[in-house]
C-alpha atoms as a PDB file:
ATOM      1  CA  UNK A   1      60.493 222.471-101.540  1.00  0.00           C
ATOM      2  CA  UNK A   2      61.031 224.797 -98.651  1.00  0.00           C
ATOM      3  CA  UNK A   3      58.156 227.520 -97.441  1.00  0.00           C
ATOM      4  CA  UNK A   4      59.419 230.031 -99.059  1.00  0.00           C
ATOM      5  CA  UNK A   5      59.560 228.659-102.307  1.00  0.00           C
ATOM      6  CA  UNK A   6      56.179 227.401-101.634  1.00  0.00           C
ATOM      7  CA  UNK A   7      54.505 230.254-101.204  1.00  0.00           C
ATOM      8  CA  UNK A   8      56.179 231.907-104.584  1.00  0.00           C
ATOM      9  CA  UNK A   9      54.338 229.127-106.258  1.00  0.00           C
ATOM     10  CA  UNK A  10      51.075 229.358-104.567  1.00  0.00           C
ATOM     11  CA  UNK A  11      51.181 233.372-105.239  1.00  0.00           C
ATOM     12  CA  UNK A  12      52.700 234.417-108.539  1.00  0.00           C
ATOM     13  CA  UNK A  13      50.759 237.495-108.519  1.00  0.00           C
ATOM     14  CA  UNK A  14      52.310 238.589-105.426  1.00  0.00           C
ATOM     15  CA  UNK A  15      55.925 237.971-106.068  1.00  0.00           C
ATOM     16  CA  UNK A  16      57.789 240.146-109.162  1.00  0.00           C
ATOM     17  CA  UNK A  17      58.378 243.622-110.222  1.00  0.00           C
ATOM     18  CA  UNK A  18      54.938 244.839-110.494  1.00  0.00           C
ATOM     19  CA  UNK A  19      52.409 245.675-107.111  1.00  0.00           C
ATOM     20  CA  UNK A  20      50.335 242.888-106.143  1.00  0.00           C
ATOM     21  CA  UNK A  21      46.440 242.946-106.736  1.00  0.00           C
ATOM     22  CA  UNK A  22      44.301 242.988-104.001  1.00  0.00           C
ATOM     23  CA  UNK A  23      41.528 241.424-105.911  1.00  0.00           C
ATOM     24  CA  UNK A  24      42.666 238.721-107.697  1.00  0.00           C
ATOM     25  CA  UNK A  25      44.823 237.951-111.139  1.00  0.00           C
ATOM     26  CA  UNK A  26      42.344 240.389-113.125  1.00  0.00           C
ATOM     27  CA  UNK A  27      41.616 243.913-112.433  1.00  0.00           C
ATOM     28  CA  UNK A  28      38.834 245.056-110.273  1.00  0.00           C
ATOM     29  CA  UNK A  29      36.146 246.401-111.448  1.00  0.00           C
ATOM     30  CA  UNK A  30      33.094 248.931-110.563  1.00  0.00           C
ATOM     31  CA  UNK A  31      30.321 246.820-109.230  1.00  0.00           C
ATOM     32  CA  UNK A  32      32.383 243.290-108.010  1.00  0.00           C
ATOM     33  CA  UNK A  33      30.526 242.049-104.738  1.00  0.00           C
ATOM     34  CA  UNK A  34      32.016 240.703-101.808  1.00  0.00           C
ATOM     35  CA  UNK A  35      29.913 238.949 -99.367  1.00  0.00           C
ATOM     36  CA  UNK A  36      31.043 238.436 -95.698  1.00  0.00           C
ATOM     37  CA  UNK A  37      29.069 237.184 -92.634  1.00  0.00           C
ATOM     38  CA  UNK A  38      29.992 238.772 -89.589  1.00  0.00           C
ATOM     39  CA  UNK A  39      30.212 236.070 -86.732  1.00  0.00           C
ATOM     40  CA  UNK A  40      30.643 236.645 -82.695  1.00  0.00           C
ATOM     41  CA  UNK A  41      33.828 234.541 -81.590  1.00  0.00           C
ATOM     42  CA  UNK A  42      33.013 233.978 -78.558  1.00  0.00           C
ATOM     43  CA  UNK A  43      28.831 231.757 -79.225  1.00  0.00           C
ATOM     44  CA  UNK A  44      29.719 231.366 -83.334  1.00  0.00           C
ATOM     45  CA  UNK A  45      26.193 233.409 -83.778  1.00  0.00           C
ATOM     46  CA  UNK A  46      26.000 234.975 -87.296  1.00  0.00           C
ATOM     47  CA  UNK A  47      25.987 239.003 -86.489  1.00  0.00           C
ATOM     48  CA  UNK A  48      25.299 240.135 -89.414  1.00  0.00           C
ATOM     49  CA  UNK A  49      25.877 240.104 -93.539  1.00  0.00           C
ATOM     50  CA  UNK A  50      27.991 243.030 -94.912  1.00  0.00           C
ATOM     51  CA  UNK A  51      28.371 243.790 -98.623  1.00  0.00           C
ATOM     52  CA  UNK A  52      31.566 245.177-100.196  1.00  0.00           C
ATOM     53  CA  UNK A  53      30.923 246.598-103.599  1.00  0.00           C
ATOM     54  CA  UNK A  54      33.720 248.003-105.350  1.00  0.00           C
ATOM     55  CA  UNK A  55      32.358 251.701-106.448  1.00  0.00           C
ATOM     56  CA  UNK A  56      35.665 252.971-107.818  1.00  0.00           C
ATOM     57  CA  UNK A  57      39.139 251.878-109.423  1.00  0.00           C
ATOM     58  CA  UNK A  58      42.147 254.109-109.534  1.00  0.00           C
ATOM     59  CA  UNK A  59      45.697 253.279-110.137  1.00  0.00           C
ATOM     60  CA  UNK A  60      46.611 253.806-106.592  1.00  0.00           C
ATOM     61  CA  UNK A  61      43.404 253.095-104.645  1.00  0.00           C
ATOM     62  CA  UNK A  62      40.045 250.876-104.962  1.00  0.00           C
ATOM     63  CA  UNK A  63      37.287 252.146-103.120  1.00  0.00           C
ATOM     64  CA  UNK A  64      34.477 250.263-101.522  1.00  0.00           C
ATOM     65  CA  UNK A  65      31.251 251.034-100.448  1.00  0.00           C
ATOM     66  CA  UNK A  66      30.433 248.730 -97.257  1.00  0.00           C
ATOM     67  CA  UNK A  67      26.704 247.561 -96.538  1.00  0.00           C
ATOM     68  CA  UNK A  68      25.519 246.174 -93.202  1.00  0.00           C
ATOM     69  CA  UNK A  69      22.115 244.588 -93.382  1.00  0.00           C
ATOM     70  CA  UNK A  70      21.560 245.440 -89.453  1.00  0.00           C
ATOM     71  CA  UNK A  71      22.888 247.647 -87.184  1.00  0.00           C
ATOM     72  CA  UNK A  72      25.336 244.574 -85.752  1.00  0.00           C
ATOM     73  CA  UNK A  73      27.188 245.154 -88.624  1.00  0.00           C
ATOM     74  CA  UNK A  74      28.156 248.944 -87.768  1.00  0.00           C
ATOM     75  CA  UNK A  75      27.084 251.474 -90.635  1.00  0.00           C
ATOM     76  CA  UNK A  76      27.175 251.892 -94.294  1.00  0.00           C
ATOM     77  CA  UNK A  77      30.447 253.371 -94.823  1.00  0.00           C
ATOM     78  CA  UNK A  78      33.378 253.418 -97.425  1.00  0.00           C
ATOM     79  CA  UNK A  79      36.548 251.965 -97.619  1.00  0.00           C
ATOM     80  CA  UNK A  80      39.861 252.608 -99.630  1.00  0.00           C
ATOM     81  CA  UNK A  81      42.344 250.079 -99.700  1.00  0.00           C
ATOM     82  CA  UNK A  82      45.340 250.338-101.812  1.00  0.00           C
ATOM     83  CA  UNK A  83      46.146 247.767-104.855  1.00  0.00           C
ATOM     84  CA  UNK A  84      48.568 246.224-102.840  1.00  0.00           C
ATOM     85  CA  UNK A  85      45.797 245.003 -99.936  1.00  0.00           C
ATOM     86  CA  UNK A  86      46.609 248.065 -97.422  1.00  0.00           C
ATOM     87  CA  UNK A  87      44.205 250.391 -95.852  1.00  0.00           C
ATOM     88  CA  UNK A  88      43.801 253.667 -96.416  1.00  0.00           C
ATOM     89  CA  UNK A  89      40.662 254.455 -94.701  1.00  0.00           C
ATOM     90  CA  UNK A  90      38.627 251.595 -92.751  1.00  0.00           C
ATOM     91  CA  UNK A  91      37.562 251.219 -89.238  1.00  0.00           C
ATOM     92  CA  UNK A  92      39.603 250.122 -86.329  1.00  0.00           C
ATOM     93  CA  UNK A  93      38.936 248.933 -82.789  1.00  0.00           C
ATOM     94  CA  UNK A  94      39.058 251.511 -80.191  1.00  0.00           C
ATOM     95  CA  UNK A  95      38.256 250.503 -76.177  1.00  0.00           C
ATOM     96  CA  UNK A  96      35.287 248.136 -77.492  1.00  0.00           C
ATOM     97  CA  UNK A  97      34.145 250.811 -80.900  1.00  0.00           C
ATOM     98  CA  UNK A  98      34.511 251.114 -84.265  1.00  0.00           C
ATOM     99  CA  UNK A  99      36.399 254.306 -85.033  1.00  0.00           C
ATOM    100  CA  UNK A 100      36.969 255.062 -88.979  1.00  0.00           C
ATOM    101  CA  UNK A 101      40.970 255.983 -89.535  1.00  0.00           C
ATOM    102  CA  UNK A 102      42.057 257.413 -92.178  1.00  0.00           C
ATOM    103  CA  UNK A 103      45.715 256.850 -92.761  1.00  0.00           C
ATOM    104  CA  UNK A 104      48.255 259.230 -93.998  1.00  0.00           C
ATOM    105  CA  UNK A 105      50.362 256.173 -95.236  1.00  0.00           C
ATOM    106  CA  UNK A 106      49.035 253.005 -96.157  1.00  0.00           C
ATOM    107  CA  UNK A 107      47.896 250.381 -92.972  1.00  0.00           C
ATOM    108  CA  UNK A 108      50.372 248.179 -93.588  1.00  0.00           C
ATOM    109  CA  UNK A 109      48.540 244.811 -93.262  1.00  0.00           C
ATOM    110  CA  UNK A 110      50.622 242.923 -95.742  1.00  0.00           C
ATOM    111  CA  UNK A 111      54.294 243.570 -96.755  1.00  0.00           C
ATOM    112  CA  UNK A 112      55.164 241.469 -99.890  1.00  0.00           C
ATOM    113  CA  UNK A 113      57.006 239.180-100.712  1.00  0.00           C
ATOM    114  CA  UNK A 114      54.394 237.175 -98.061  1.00  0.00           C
ATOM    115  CA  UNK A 115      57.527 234.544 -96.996  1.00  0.00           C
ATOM    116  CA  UNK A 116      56.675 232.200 -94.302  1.00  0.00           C
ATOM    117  CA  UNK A 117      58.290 233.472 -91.022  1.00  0.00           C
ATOM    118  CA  UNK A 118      58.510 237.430 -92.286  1.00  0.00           C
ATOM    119  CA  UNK A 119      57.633 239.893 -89.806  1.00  0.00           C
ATOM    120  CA  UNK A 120      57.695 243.685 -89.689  1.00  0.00           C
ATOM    121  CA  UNK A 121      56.953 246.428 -87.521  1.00  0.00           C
ATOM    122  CA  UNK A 122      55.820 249.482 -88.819  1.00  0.00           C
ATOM    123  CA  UNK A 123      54.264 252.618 -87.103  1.00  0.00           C
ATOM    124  CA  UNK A 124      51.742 255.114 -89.407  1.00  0.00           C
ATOM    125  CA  UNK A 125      50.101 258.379 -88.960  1.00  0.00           C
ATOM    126  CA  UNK A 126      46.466 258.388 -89.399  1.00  0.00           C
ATOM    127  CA  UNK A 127      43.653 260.629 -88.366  1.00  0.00           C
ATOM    128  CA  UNK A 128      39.886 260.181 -86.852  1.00  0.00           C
ATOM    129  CA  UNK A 129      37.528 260.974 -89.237  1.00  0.00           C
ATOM    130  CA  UNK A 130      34.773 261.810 -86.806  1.00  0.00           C
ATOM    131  CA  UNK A 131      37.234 264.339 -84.687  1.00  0.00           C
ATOM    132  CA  UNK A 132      39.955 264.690 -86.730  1.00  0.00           C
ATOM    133  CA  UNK A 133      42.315 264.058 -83.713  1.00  0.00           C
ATOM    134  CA  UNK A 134      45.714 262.219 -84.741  1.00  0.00           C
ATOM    135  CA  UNK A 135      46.642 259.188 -84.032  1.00  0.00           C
ATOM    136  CA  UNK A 136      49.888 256.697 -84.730  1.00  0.00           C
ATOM    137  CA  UNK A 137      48.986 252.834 -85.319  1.00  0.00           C
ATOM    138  CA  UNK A 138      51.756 250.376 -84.689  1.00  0.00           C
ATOM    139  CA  UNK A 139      50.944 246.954 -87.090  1.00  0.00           C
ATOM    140  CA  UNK A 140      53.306 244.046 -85.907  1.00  0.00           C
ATOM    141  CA  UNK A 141      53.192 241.472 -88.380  1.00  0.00           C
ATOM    142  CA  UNK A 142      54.129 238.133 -89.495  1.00  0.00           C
ATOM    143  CA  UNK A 143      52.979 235.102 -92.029  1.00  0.00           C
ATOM    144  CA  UNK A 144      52.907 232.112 -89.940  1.00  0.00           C
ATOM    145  CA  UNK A 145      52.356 230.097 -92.939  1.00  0.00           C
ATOM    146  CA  UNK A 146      49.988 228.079 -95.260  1.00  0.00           C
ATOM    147  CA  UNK A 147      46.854 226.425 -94.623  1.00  0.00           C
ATOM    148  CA  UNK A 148      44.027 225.077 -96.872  1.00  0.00           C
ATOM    149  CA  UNK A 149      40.267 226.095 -95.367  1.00  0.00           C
ATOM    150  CA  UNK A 150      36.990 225.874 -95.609  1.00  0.00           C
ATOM    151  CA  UNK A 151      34.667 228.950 -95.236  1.00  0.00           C
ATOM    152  CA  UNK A 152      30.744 229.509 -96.588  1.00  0.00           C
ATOM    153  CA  UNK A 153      31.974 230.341-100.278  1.00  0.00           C
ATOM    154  CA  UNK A 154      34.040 226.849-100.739  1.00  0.00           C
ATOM    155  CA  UNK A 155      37.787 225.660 -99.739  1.00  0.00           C
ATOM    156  CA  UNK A 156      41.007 227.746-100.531  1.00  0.00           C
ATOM    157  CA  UNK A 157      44.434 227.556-100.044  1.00  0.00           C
ATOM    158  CA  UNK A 158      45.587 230.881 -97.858  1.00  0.00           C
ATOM    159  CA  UNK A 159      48.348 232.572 -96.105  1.00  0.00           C
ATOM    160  CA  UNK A 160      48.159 232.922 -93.015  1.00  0.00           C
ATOM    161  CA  UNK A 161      49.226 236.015 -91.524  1.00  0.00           C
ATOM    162  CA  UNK A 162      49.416 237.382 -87.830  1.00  0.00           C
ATOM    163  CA  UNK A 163      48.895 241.155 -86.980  1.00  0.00           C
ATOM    164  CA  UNK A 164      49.219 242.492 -83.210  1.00  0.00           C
ATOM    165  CA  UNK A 165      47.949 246.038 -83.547  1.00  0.00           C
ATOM    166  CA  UNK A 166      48.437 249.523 -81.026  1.00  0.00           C
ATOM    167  CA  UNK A 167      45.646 251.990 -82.715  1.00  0.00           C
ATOM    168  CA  UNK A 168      47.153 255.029 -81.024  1.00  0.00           C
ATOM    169  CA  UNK A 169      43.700 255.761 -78.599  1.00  0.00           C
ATOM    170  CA  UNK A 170      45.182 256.011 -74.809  1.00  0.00           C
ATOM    171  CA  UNK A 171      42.965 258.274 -73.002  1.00  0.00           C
ATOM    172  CA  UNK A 172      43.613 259.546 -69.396  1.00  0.00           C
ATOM    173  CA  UNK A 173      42.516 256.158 -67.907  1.00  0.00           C
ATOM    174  CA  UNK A 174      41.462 254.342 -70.777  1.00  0.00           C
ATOM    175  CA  UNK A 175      45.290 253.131 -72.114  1.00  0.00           C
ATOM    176  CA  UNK A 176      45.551 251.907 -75.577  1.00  0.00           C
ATOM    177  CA  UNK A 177      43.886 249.418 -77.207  1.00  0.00           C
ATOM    178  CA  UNK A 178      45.828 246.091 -78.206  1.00  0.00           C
ATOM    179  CA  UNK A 179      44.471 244.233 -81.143  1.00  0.00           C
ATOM    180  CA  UNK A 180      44.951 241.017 -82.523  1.00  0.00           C
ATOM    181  CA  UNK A 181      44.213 240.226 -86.300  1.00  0.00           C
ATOM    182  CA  UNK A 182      44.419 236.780 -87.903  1.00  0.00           C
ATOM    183  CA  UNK A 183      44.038 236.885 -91.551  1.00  0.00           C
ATOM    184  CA  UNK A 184      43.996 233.711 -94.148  1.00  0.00           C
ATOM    185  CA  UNK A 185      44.787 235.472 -97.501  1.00  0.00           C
ATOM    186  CA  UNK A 186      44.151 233.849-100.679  1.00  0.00           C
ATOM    187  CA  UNK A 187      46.323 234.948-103.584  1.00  0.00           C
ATOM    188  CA  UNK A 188      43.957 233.886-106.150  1.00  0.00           C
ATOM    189  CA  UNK A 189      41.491 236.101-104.865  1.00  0.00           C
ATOM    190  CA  UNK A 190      43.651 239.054-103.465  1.00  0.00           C
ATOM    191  CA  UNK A 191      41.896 239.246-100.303  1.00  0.00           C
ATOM    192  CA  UNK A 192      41.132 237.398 -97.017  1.00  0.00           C
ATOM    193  CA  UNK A 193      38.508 234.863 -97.176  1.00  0.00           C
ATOM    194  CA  UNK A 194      38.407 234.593 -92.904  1.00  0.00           C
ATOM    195  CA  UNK A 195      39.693 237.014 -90.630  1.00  0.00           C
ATOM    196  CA  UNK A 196      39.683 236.756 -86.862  1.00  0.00           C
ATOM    197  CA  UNK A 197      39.849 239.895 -84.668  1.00  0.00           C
ATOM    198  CA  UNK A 198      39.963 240.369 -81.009  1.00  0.00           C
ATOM    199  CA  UNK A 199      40.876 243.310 -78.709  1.00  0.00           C
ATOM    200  CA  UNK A 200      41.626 244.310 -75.007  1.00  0.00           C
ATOM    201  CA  UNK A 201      41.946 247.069 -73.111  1.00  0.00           C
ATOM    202  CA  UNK A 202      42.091 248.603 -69.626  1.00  0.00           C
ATOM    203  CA  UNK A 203      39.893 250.912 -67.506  1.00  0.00           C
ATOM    204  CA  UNK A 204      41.877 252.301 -65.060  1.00  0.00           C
ATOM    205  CA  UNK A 205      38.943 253.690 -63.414  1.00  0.00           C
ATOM    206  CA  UNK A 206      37.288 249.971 -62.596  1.00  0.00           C
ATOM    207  CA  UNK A 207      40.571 248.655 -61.246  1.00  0.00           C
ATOM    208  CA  UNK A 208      39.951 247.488 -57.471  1.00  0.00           C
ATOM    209  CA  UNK A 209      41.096 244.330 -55.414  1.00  0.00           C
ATOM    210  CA  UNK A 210      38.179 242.190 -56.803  1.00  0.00           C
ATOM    211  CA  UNK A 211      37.925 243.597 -60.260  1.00  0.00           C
ATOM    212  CA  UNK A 212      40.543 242.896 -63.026  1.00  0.00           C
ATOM    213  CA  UNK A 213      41.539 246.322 -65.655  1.00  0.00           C
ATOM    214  CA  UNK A 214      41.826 244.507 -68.099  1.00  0.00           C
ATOM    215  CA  UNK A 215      38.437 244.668 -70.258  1.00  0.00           C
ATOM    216  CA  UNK A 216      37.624 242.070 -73.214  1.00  0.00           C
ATOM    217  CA  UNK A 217      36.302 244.203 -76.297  1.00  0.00           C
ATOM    218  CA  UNK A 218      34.564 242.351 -79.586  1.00  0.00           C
ATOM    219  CA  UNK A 219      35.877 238.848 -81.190  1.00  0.00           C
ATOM    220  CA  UNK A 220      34.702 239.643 -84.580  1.00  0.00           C
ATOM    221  CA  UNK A 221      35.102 236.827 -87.273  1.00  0.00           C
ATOM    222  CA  UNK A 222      34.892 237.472 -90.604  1.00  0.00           C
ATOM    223  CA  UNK A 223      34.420 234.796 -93.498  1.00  0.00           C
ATOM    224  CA  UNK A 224      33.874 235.103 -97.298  1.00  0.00           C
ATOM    225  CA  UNK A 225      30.168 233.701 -98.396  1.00  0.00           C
ATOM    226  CA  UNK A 226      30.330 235.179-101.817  1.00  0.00           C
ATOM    227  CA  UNK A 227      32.399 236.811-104.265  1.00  0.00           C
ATOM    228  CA  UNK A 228      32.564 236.930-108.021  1.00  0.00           C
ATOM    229  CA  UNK A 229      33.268 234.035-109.932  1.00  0.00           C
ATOM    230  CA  UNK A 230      32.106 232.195-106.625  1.00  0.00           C
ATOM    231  CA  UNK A 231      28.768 230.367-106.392  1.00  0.00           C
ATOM    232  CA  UNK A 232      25.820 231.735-104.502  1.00  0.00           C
ATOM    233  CA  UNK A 233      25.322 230.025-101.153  1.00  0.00           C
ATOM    234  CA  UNK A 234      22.245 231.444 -98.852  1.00  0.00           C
ATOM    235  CA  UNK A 235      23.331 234.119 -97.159  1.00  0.00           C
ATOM    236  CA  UNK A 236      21.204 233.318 -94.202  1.00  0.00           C
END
């Protein structure tokens, strides 16, 4: 069995004529819970918990309300993310903040079929919702493949998929940010149950002959500890 076909059997619900869920086989529904801890890459310390609670489901969009339980977490804030797993309003890394976008077309961070070795490039409009200053996000993607792993809320089998992201933000001397996403999507759930994020950027006005420009922003990791249908680990 090649990858390809591999993946078509892992996912059914991704692969066909109709949009692929975002939150599993059934629909979504007002009050599901997703659980995440929020973990710093670089000492493994738990950050924080956040809470995703579905508030609303439409036929093009599922919106989220998103609940820190400390300020490590960022703020309560909501999310819309399209049926087929694509943002249309979440926050984004910015030289070393969080920066809610809203975007004018969807975030592309999956483009289905999920085939091992696909890749795409694709460039959106979005806006700041603090300023309301525009902005165009370049998502390079690709699925590097399959992998079976093991986060607080059991073991899954995921795709793995790659993002390098430009959010748009060059400044005078601060030049854009460059992200990198990992993501290990489950199809049975619809969602990531890990993702890895890390960003870089430059200050152009702390360059010198002893000081690199290049400035390491957060290494957030983000992995599932509850969900429905899931047992109830501690959350501590």
């Amino acid at each position: 069995m090649n990858a390809s076909v591999a993946i078509r059997c892992l996912a059914p619900i991704l692969i066909g004529a109709a949009a692929p869920a975002v939150f599993a086989a059934g629909a979504p529904a007002p009050g599901d819970v997703y659980i995440y801890h929020l973990i710093n890459g670089y000492n493994k310390e738990v950050l924080s918990v956040i809470r995703h609670r579905v508030e609303n489901v439409e036929r093009a969009a599922i919106t989220l309300s998103v609940t820190p339980d400390n300020a490590e977490g960022g703020v309560a804030r909501t999310e819309i993310v399209t049926r087929e797993g694509n943002w249309l309003q979440t926050v984004m890394e910015s030289h070393d903040q969080k920066v809610e976008y809203v975007f004018a077309t969807a975030y592309p961070a999956y483009v289905f079929p999920l085939d091992v070795g696909k890749s795409w490039s694709v460039r959106v409009p979005a806006t700041v919702s603090a300023t309301g200053q525009r902005r165009s996000v370049r998502v390079d993607g690709r699925v590097l493949g399959t992998e079976r792993i093991r986060v607080p809320a059991g073991e899954f089998d995921t795709v793995k998929v790659r993002r390098y992201v430009y959010p748009g933000d060059a400044d005078y001397y601060l030049p854009e940010t460059a992200v990198t996403e990992v993501e290990w999507y489950v199809p049975a759930l619809g969602r990531a149950v890990r993702t890895e994020r890390r960003s870089e950027y430059q200050d152009l006005n702390s360059c010198h002959e002893d000081s690199p420009c290049i400035d390491n922003g957060a290494w957030d990791v983000f992995e599932l500890v509850q969900a429905p249908g899931t047992s109830k680990p501690g959350l501590n």
